[in-house]
PDB file of N, CA and C in Angstrom:
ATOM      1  N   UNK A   1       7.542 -10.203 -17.810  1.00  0.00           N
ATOM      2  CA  UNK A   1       8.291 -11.349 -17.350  1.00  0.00           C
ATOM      3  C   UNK A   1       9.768 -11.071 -17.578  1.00  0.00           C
ATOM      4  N   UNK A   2      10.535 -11.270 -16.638  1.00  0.00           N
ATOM      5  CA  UNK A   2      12.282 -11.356 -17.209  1.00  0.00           C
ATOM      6  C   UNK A   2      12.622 -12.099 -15.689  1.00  0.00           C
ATOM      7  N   UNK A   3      13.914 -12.488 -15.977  1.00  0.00           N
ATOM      8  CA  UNK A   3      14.884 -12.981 -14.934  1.00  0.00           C
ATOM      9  C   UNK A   3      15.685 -12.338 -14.210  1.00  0.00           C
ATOM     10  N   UNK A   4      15.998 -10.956 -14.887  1.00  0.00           N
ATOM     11  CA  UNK A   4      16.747  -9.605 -14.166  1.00  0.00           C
ATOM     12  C   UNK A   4      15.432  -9.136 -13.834  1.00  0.00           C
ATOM     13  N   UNK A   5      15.051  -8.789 -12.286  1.00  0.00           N
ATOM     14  CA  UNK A   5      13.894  -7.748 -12.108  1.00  0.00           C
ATOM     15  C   UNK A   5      14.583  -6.450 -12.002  1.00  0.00           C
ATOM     16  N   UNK A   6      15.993  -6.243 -11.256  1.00  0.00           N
ATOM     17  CA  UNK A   6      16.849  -4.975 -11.469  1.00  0.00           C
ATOM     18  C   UNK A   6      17.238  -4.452 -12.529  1.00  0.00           C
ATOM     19  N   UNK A   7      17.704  -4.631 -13.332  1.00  0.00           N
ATOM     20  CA  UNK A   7      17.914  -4.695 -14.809  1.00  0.00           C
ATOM     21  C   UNK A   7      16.754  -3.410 -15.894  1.00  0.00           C
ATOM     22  N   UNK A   8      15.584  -4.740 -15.617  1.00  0.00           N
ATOM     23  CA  UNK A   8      14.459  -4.453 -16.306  1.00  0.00           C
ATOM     24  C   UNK A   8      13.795  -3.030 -15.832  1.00  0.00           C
ATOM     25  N   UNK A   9      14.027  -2.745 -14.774  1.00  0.00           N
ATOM     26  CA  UNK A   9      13.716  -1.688 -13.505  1.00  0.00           C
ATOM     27  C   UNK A   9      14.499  -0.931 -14.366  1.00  0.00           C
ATOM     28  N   UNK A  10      15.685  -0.839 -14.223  1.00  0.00           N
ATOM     29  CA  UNK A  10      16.552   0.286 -14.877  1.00  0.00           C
ATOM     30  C   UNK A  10      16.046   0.890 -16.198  1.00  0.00           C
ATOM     31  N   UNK A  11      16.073  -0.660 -16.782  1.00  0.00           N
ATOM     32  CA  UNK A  11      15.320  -0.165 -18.785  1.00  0.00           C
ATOM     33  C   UNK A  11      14.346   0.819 -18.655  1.00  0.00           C
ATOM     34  N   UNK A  12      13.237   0.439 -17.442  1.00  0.00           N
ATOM     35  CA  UNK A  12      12.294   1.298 -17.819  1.00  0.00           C
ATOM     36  C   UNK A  12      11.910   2.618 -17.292  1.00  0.00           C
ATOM     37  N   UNK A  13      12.617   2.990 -16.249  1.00  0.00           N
ATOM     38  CA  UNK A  13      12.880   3.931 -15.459  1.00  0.00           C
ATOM     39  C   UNK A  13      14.376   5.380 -16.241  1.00  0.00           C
ATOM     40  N   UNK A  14      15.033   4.337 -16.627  1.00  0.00           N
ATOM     41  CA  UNK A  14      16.144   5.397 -16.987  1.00  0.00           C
ATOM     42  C   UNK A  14      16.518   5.330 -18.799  1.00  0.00           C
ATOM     43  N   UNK A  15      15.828   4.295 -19.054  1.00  0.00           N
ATOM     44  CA  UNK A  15      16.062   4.546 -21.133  1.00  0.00           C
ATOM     45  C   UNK A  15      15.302   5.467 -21.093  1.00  0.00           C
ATOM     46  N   UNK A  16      15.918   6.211 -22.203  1.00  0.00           N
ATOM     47  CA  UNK A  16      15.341   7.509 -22.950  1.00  0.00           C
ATOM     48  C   UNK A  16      14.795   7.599 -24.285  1.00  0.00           C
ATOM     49  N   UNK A  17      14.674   6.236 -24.569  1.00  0.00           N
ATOM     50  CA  UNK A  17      13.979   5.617 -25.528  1.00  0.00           C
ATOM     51  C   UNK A  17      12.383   5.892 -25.897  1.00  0.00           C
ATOM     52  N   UNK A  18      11.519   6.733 -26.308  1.00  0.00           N
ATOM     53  CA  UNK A  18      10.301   7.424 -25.970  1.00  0.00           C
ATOM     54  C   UNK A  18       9.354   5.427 -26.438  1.00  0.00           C
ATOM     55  N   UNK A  19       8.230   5.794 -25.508  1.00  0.00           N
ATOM     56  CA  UNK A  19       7.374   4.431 -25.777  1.00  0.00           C
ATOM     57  C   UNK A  19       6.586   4.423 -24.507  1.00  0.00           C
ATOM     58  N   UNK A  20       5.404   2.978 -24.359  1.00  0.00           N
ATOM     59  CA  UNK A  20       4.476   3.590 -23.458  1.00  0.00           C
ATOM     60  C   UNK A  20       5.346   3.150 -22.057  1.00  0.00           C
ATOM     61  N   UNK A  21       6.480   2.577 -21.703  1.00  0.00           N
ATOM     62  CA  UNK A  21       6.906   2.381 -20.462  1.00  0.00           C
ATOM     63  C   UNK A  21       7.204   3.944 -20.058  1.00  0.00           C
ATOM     64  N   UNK A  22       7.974   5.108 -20.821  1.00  0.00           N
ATOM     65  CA  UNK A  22       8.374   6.464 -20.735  1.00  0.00           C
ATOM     66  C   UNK A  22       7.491   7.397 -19.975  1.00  0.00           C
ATOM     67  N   UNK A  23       6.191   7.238 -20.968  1.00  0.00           N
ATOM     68  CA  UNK A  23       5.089   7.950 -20.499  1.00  0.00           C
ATOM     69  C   UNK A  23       4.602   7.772 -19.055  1.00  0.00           C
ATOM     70  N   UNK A  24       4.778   6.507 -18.102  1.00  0.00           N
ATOM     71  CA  UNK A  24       4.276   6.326 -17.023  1.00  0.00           C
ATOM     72  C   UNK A  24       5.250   6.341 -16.029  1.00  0.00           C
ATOM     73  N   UNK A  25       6.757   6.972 -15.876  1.00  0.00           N
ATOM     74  CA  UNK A  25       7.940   6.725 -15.265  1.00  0.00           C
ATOM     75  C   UNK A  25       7.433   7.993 -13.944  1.00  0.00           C
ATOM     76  N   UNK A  26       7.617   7.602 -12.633  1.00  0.00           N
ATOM     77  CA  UNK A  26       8.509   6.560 -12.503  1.00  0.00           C
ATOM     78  C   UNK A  26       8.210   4.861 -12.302  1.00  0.00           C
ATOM     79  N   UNK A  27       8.465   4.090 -12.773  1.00  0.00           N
ATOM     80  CA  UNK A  27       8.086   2.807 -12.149  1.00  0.00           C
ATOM     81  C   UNK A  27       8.236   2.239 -10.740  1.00  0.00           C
ATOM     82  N   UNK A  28       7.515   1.396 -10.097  1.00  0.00           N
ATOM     83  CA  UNK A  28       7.499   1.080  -8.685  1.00  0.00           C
ATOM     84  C   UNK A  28       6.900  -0.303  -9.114  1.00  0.00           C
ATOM     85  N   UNK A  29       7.814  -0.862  -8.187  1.00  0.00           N
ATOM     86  CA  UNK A  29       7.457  -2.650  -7.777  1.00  0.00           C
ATOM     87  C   UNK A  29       6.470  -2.927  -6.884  1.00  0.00           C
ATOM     88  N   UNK A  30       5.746  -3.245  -6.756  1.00  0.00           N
ATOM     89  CA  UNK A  30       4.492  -3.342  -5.947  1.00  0.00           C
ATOM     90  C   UNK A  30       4.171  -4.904  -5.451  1.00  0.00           C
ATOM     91  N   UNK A  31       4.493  -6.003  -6.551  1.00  0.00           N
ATOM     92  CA  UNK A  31       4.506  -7.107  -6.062  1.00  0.00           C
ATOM     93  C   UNK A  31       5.424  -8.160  -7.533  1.00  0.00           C
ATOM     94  N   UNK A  32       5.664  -9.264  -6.766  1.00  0.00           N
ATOM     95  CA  UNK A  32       7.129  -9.996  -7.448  1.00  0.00           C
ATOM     96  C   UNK A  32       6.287 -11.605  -7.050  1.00  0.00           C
ATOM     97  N   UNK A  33       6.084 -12.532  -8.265  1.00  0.00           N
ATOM     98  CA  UNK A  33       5.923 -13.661  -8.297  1.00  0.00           C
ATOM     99  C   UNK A  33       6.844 -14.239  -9.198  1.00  0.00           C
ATOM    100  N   UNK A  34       7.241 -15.296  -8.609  1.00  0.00           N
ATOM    101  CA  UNK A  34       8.366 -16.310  -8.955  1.00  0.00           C
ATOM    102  C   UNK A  34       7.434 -17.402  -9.424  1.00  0.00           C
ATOM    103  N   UNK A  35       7.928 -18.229 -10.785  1.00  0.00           N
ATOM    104  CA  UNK A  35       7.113 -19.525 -11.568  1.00  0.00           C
ATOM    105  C   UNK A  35       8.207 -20.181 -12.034  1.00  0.00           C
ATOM    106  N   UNK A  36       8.264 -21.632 -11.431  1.00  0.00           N
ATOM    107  CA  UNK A  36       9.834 -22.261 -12.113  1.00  0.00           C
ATOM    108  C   UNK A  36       9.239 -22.585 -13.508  1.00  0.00           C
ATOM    109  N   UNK A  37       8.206 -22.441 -14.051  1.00  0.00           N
ATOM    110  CA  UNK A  37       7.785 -22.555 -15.668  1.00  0.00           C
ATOM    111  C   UNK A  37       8.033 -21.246 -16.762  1.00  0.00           C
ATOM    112  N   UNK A  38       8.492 -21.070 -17.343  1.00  0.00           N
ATOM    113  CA  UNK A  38       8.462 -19.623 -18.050  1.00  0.00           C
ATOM    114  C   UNK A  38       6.894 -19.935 -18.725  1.00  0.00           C
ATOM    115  N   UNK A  39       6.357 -20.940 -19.345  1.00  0.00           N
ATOM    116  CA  UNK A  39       5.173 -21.162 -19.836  1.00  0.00           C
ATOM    117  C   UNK A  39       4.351 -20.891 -18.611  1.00  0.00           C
ATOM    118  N   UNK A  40       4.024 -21.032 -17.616  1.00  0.00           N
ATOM    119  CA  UNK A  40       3.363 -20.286 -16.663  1.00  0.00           C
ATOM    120  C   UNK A  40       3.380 -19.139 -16.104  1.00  0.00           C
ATOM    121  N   UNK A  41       4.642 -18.516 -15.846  1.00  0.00           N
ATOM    122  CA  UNK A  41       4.847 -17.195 -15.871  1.00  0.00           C
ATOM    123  C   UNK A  41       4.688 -16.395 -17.121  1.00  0.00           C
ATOM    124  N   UNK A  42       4.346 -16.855 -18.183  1.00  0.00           N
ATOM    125  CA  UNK A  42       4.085 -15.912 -19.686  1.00  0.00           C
ATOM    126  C   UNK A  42       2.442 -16.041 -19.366  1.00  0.00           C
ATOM    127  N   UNK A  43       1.519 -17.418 -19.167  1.00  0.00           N
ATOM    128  CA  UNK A  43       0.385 -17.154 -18.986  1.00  0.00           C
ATOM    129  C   UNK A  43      -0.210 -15.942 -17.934  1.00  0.00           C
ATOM    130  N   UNK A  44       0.572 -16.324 -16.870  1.00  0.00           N
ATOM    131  CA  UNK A  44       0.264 -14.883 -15.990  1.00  0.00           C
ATOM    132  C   UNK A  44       0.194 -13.879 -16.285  1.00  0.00           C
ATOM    133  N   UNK A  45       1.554 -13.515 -16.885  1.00  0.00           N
ATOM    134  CA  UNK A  45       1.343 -12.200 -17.388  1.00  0.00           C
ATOM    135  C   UNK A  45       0.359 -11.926 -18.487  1.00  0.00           C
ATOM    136  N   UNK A  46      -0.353 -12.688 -19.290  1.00  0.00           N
ATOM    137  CA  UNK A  46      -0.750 -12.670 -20.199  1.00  0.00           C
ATOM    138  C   UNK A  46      -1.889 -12.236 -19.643  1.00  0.00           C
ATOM    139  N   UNK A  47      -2.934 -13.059 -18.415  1.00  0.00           N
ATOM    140  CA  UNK A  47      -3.821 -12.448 -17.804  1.00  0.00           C
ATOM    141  C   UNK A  47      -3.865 -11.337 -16.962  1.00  0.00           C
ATOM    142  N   UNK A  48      -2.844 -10.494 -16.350  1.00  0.00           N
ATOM    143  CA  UNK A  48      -2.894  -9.881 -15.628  1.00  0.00           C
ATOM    144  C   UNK A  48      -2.769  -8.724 -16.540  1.00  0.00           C
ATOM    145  N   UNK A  49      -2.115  -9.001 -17.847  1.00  0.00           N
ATOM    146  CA  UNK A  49      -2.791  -7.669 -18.587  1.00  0.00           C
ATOM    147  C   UNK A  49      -3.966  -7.638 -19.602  1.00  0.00           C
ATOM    148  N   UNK A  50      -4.571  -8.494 -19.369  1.00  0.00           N
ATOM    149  CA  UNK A  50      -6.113  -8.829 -19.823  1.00  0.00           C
ATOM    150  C   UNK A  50      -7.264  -7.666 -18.875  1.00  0.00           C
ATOM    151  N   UNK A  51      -8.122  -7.529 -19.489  1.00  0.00           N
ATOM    152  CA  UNK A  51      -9.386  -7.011 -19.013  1.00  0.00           C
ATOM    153  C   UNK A  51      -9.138  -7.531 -17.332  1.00  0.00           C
ATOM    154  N   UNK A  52      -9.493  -8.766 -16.929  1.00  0.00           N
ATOM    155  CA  UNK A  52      -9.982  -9.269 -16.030  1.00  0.00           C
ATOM    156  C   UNK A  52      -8.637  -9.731 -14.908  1.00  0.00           C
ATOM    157  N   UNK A  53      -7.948  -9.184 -15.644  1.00  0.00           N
ATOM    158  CA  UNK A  53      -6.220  -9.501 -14.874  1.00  0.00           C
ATOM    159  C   UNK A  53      -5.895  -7.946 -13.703  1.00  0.00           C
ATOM    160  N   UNK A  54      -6.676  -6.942 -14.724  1.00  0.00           N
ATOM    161  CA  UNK A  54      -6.404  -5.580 -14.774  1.00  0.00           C
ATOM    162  C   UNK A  54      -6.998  -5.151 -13.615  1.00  0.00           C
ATOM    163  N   UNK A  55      -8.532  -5.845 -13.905  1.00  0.00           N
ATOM    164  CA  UNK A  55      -9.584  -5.609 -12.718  1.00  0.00           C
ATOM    165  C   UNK A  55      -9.022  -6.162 -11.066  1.00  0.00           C
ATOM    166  N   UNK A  56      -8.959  -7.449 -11.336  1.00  0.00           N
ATOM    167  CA  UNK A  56      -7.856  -8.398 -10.108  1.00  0.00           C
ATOM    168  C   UNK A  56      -6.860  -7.797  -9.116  1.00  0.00           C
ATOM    169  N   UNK A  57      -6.135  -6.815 -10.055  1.00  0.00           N
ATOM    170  CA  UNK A  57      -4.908  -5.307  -9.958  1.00  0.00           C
ATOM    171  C   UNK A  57      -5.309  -4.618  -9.033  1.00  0.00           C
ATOM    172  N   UNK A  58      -6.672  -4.282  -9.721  1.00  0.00           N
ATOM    173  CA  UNK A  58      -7.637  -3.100  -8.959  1.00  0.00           C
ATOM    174  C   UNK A  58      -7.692  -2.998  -7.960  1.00  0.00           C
ATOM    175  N   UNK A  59      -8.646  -4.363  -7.468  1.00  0.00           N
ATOM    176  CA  UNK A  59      -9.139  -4.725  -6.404  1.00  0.00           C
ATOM    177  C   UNK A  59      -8.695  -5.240  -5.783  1.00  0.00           C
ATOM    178  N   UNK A  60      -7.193  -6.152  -5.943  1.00  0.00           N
ATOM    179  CA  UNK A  60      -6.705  -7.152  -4.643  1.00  0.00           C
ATOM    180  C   UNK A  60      -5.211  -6.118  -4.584  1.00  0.00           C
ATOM    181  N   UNK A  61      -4.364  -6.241  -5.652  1.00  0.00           N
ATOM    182  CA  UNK A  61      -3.212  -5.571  -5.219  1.00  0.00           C
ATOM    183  C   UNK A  61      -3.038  -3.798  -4.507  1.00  0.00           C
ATOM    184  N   UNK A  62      -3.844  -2.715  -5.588  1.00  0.00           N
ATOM    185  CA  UNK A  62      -3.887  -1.536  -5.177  1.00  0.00           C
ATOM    186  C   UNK A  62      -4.049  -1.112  -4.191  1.00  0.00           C
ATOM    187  N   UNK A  63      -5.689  -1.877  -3.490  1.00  0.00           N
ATOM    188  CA  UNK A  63      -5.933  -0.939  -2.447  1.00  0.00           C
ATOM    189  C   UNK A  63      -4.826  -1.230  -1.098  1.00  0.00           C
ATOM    190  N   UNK A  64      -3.891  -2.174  -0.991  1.00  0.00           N
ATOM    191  CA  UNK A  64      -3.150  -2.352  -0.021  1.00  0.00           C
ATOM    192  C   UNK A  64      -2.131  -0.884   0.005  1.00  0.00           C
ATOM    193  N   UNK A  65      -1.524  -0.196  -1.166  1.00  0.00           N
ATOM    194  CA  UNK A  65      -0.633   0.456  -1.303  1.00  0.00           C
ATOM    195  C   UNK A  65      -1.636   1.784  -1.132  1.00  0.00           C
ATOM    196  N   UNK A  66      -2.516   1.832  -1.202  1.00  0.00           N
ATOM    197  CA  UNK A  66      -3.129   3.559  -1.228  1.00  0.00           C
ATOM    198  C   UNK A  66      -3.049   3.896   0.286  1.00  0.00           C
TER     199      UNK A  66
END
């Protein structure tokens, strides 16, 4: 979650800071949801990196980009 999506892009793409964002560079945006709640946008994210958030990933977002 953040309010800079450019920003955050940069942190994790160009810090040289070693950690698990490093290991998977380069990063790519794939999809962008907007929540005027930050308490709803923290739940989201909260599931989408859950087991069953992950799976969701799998199957609805990925196969569009392959």
């Amino acid at each position: 979650m953040t309010a800079d999506l450019i920003t955050r892009f940069k942190f994790h793409n160009i810090k040289a800071i070693k950690g698990f964002t490093t290991r998977f560079r380069p990063w790519y945006c794939i999809l962008v949801e907007n929540y005027h709640s930050k308490n709803i946008a923290l739940n989201r994210e909260k599931f989408l990196k859950s087991g069953n958030g992950r799976q969701w990933i799998r199957n609805t977002i990925l196969p569009i980009y392959k």
